[in-house]
Each structure stands twice: as C-alpha cells, then as structure tokens.
PDB file of N, CA and C in Angstrom:
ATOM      1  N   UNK A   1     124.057 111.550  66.426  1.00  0.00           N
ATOM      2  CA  UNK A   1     124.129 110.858  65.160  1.00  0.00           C
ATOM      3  C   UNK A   1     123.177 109.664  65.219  1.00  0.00           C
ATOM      4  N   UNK A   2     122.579 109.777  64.339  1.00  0.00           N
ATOM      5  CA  UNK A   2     121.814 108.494  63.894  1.00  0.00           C
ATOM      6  C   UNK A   2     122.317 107.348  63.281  1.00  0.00           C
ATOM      7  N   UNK A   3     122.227 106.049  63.334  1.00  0.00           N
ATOM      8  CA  UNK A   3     123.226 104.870  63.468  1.00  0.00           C
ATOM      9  C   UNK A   3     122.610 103.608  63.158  1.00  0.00           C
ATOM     10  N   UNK A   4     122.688 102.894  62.338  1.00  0.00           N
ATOM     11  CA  UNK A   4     122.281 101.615  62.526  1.00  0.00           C
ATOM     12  C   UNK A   4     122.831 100.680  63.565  1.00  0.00           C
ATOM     13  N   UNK A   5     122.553  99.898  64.420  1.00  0.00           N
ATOM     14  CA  UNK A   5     122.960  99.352  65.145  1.00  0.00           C
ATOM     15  C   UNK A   5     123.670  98.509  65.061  1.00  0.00           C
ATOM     16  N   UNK A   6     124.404  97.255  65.941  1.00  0.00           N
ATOM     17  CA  UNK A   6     124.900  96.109  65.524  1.00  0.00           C
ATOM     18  C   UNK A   6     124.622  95.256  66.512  1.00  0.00           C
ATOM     19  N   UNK A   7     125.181  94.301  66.222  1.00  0.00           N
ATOM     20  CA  UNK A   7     124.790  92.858  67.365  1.00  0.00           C
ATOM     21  C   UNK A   7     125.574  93.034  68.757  1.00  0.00           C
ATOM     22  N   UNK A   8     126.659  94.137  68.586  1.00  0.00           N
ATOM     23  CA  UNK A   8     127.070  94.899  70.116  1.00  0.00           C
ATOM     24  C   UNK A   8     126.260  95.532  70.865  1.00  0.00           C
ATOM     25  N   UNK A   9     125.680  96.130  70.054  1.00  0.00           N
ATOM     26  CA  UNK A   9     124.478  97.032  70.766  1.00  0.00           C
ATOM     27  C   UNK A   9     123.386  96.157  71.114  1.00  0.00           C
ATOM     28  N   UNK A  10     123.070  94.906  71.304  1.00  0.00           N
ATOM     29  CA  UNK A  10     122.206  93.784  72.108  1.00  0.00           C
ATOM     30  C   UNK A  10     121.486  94.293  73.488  1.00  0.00           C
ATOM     31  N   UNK A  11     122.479  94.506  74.015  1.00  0.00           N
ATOM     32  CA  UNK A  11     122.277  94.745  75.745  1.00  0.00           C
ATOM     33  C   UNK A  11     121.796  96.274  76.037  1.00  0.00           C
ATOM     34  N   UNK A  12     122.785  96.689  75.388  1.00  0.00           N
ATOM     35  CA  UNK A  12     121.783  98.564  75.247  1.00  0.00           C
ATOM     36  C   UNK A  12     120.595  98.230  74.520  1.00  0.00           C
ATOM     37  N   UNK A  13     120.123  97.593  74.056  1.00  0.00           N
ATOM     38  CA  UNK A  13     118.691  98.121  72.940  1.00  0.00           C
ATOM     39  C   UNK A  13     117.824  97.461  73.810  1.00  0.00           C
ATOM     40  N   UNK A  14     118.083  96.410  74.934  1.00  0.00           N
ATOM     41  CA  UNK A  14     117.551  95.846  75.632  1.00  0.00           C
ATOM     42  C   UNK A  14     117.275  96.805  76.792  1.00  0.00           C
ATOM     43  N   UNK A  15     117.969  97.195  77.358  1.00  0.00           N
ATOM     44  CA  UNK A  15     118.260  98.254  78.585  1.00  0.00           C
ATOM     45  C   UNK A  15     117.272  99.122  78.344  1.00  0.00           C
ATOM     46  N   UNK A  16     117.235  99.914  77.103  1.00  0.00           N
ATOM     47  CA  UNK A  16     116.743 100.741  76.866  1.00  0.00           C
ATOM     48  C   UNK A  16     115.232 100.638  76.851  1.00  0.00           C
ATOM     49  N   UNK A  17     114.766  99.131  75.909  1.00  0.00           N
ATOM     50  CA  UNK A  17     113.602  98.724  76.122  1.00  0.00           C
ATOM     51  C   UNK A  17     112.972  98.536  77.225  1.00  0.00           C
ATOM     52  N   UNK A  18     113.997  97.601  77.812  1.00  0.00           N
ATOM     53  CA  UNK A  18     113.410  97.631  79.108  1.00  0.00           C
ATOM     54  C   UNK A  18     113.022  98.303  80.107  1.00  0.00           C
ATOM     55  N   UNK A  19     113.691  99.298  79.733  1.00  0.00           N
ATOM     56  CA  UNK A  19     113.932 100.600  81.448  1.00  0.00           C
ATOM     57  C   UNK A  19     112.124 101.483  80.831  1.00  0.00           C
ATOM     58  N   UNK A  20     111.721 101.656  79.258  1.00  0.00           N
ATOM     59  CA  UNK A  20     110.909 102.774  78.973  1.00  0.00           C
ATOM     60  C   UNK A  20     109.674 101.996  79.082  1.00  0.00           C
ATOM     61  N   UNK A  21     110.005 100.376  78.753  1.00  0.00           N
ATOM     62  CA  UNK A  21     108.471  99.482  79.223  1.00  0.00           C
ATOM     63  C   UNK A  21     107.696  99.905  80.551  1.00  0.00           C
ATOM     64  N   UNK A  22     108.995  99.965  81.719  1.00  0.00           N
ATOM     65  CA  UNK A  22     108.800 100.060  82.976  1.00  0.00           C
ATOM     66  C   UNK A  22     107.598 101.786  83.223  1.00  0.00           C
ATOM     67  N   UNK A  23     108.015 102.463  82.412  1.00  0.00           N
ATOM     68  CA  UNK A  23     107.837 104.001  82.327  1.00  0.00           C
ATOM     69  C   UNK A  23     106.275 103.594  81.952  1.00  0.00           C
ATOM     70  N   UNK A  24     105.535 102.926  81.144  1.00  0.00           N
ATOM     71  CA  UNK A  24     104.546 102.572  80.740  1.00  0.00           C
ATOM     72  C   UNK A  24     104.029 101.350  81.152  1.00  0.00           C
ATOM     73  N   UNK A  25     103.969 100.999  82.131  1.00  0.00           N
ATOM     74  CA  UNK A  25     103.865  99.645  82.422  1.00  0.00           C
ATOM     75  C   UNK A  25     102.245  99.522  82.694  1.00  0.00           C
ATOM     76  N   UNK A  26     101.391 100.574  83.339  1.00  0.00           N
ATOM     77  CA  UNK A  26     100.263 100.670  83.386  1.00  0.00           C
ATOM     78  C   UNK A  26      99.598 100.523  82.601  1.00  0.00           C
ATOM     79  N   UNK A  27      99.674 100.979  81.760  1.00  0.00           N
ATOM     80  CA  UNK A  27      99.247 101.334  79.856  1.00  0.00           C
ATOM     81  C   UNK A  27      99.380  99.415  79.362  1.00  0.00           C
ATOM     82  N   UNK A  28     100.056  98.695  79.692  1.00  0.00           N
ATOM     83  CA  UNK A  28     100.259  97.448  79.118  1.00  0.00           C
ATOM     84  C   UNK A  28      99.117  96.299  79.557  1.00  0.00           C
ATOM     85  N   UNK A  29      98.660  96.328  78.559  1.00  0.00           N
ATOM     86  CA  UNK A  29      97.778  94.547  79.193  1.00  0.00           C
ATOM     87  C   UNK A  29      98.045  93.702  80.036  1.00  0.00           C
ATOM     88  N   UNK A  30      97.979  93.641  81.395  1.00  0.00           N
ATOM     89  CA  UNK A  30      98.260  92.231  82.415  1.00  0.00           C
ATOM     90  C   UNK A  30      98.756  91.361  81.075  1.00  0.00           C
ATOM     91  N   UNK A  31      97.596  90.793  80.033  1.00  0.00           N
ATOM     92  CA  UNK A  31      98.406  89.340  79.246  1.00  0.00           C
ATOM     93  C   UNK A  31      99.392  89.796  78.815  1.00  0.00           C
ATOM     94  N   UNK A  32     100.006  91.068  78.167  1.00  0.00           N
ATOM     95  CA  UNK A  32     101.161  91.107  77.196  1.00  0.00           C
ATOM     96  C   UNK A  32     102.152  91.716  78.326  1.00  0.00           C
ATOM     97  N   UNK A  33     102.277  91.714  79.606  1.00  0.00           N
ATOM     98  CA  UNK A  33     103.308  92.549  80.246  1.00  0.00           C
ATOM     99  C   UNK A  33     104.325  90.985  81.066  1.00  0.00           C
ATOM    100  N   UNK A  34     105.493  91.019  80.618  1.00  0.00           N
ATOM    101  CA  UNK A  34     105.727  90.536  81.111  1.00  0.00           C
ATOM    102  C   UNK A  34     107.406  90.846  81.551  1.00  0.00           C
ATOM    103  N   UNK A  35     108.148  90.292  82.303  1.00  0.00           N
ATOM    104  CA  UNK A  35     109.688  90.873  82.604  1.00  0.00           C
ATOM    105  C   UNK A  35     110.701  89.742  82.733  1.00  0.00           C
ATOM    106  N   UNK A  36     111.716  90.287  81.965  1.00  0.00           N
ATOM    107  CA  UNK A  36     111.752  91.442  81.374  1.00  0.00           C
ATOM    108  C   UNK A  36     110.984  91.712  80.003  1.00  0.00           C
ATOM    109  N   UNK A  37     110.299  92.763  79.760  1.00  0.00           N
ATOM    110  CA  UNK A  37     109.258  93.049  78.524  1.00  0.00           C
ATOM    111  C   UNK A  37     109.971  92.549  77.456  1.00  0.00           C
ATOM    112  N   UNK A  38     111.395  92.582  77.291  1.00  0.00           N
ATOM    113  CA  UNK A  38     111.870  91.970  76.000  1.00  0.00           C
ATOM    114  C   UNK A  38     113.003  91.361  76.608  1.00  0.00           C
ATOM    115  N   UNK A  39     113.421  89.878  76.153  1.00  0.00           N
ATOM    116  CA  UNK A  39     114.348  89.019  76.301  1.00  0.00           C
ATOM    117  C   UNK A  39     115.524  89.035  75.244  1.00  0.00           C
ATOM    118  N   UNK A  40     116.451  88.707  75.518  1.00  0.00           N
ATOM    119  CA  UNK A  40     117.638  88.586  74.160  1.00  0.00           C
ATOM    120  C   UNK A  40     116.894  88.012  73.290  1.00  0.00           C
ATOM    121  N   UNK A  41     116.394  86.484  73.675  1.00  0.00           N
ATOM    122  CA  UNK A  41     115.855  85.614  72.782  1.00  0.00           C
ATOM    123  C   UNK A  41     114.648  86.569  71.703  1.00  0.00           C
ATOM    124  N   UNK A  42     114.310  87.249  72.331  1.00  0.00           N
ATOM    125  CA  UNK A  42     113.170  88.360  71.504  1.00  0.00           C
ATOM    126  C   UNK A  42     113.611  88.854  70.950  1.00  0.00           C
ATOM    127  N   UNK A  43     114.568  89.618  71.202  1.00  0.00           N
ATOM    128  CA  UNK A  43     115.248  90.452  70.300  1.00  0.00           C
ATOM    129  C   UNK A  43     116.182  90.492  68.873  1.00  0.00           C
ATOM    130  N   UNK A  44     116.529  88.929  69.371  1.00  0.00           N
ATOM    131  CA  UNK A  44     117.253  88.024  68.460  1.00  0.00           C
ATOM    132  C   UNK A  44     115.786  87.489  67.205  1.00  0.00           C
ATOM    133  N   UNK A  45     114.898  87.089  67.831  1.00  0.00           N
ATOM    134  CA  UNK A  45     113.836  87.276  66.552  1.00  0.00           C
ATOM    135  C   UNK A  45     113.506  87.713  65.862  1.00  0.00           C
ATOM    136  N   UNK A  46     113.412  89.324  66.771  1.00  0.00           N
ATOM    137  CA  UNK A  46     112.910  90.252  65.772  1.00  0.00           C
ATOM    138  C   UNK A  46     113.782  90.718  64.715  1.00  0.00           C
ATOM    139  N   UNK A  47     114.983  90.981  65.228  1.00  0.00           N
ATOM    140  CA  UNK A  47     115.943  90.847  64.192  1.00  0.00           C
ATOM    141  C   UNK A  47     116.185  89.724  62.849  1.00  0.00           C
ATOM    142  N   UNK A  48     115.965  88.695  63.777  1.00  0.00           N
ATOM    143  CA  UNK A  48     115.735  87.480  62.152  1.00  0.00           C
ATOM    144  C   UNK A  48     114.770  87.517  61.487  1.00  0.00           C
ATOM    145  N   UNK A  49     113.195  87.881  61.924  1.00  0.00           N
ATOM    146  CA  UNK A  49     111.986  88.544  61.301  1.00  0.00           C
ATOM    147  C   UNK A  49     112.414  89.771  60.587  1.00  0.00           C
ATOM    148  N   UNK A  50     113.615  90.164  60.224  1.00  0.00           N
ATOM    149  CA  UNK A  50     113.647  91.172  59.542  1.00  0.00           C
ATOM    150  C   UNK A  50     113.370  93.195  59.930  1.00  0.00           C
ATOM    151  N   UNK A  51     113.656  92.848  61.380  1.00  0.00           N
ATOM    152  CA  UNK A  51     113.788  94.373  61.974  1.00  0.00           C
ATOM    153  C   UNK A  51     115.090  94.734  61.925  1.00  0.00           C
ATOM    154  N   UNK A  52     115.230  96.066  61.225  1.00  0.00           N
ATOM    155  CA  UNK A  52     116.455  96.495  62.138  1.00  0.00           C
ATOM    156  C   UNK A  52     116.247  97.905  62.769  1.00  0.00           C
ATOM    157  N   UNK A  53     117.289  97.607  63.867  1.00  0.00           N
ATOM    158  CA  UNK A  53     117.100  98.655  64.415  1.00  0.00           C
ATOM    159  C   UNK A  53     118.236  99.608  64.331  1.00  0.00           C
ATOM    160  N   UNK A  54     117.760 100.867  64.641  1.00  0.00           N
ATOM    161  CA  UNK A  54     118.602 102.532  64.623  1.00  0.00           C
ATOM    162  C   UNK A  54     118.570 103.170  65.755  1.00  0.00           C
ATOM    163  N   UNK A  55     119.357 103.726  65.994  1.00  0.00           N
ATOM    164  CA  UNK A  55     120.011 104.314  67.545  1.00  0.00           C
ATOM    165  C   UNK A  55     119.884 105.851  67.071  1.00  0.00           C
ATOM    166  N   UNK A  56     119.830 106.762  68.297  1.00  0.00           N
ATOM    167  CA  UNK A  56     120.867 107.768  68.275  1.00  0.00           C
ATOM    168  C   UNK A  56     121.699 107.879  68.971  1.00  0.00           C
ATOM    169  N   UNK A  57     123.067 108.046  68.389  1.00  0.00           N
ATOM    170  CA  UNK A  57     124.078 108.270  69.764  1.00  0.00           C
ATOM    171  C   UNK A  57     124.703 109.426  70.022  1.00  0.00           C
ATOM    172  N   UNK A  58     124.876 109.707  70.950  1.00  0.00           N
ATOM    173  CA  UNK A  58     125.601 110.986  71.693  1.00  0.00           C
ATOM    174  C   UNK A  58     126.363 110.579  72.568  1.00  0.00           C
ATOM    175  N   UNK A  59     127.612 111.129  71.947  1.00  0.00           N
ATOM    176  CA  UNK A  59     128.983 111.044  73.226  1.00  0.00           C
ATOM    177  C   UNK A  59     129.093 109.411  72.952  1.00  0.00           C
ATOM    178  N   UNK A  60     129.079 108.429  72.270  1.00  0.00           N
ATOM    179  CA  UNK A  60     129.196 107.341  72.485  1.00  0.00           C
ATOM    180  C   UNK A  60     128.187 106.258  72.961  1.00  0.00           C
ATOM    181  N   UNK A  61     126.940 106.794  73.799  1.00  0.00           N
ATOM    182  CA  UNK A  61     126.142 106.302  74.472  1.00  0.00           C
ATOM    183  C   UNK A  61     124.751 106.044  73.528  1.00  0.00           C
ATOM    184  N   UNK A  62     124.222 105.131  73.096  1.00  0.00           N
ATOM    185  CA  UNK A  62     122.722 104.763  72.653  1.00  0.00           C
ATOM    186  C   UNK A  62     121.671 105.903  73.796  1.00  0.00           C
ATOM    187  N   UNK A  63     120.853 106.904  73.622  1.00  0.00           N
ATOM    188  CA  UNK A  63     119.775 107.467  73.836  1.00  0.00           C
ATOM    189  C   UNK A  63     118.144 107.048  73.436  1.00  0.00           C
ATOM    190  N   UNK A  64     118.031 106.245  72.543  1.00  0.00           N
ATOM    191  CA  UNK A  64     116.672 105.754  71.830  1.00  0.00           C
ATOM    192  C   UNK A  64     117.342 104.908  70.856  1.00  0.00           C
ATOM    193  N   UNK A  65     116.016 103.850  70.289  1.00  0.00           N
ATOM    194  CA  UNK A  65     116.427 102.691  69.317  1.00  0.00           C
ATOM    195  C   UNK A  65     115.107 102.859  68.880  1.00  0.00           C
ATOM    196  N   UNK A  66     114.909 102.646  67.876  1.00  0.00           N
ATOM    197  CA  UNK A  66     114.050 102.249  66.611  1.00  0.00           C
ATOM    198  C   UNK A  66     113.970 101.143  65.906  1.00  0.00           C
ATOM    199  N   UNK A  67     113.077 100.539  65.829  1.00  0.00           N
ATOM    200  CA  UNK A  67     113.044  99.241  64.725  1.00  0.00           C
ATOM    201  C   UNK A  67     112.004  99.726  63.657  1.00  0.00           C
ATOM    202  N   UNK A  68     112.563  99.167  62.472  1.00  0.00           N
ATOM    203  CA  UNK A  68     112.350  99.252  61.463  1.00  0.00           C
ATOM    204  C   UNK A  68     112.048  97.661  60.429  1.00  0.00           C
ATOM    205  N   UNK A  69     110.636  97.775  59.986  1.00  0.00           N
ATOM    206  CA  UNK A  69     110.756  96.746  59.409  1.00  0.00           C
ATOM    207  C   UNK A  69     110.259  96.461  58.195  1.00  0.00           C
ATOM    208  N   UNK A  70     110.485  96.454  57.055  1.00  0.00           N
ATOM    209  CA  UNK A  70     109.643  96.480  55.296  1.00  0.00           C
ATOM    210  C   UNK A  70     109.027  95.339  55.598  1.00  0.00           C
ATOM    211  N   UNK A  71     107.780  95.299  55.079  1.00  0.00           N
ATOM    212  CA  UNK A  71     106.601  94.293  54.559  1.00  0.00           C
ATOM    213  C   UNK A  71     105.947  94.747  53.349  1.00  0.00           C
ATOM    214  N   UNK A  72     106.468  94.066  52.493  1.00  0.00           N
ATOM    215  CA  UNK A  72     105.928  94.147  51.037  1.00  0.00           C
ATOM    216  C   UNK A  72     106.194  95.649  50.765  1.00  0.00           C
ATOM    217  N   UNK A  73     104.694  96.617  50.830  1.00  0.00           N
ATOM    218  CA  UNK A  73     105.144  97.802  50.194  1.00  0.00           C
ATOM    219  C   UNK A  73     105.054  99.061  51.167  1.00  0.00           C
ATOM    220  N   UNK A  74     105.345  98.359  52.360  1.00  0.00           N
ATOM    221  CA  UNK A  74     105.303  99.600  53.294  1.00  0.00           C
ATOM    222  C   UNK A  74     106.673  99.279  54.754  1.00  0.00           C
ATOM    223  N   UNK A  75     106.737 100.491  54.869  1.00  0.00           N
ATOM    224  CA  UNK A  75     108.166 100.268  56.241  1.00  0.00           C
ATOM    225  C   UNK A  75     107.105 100.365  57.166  1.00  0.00           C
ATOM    226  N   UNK A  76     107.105  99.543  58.181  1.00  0.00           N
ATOM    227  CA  UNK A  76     106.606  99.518  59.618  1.00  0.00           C
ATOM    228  C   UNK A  76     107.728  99.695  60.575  1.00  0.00           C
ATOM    229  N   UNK A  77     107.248 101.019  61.537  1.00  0.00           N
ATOM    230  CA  UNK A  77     107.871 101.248  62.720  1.00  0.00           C
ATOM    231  C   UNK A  77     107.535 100.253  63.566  1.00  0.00           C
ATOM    232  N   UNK A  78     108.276  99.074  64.220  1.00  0.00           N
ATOM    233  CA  UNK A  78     108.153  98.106  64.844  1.00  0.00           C
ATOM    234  C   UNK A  78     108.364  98.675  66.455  1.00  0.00           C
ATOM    235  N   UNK A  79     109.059  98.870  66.967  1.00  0.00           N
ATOM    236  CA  UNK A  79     109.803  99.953  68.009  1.00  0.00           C
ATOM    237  C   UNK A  79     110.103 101.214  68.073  1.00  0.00           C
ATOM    238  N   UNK A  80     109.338 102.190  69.303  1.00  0.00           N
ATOM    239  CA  UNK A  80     110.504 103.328  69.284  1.00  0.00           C
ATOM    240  C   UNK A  80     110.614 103.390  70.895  1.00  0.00           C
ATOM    241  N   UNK A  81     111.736 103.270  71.509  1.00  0.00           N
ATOM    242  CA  UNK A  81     112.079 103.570  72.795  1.00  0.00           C
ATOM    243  C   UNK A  81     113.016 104.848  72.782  1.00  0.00           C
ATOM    244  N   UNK A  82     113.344 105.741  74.061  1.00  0.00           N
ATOM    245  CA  UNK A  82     114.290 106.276  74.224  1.00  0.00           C
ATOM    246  C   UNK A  82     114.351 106.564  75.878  1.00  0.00           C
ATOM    247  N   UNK A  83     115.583 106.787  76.075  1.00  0.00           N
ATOM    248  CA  UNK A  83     116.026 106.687  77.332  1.00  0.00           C
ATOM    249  C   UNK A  83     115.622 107.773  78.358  1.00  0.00           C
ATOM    250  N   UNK A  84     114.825 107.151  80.157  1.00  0.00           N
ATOM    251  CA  UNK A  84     114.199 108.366  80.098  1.00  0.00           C
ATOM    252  C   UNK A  84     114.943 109.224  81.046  1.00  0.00           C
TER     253      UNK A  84
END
C-alpha cells in the first residue's frame, strides 16, 4: 500500500535515506556527500519547504519513500529511495 507518511515515520524515512545514499555513495560529489546524507534537522526542512513524503508499506514496514513537492505549476519529485 501506498501511504502518505507522518511525523512517526521520521526515523524510517531517514534509515531508508540513509542506508540507499550509502548504495550510491560513489556517484555523489566529495562537496555534497556528507553523513549522515540526511539529518532529522533536514528532513524537518524539507518537510516545512513543503515536501511530502509517500511510503510503500508491506506487512507494516516502510520499503521506499518519495517526496513530493508542488512549485507553482508543476509537482517535483524531490526524493525517491527504497530499501535495498
């Protein structure tokens, strides 16, 4: 099921980010790589910048998160992680 998330789901959307950054870490610019790749405090931004994010869950468990974010007249995919 596909899901909007909530402010419970903090630490999973983090986990998740974090663990698939690691999966790509080569691919990342020395300047933009840093750890953990996303902080609460980040996450908590992007969310007040107006992302939200969407899960899928199975069995209870977050598998991937999505952010989603409108600017004027278009949705921008901000995030897509999933668990590897």
């Amino acid at each position: 099921m596909i899901r909007e998330c909530t402010e419970s789901d903090s630490n999973t959307i983090l986990e998740i980010i974090n663990n698939a950054a690691q999966a790509y870490k080569e691919f990342i610019p020395e300047d933009r790589w840093k750890e953990p790749y996303m902080s609460l405090g980040e996450l908590k931004e992007e969310i007040e910048d107006g992302i939200v994010f969407f899960g899928l869950e199975r069995d209870g468990h977050l598998l991937g998160v999505m952010g989603i974010q409108d600017k004027r007249d278009v949705t921008l995919i901000r995030h897509a992680y999933v668990r590897g």
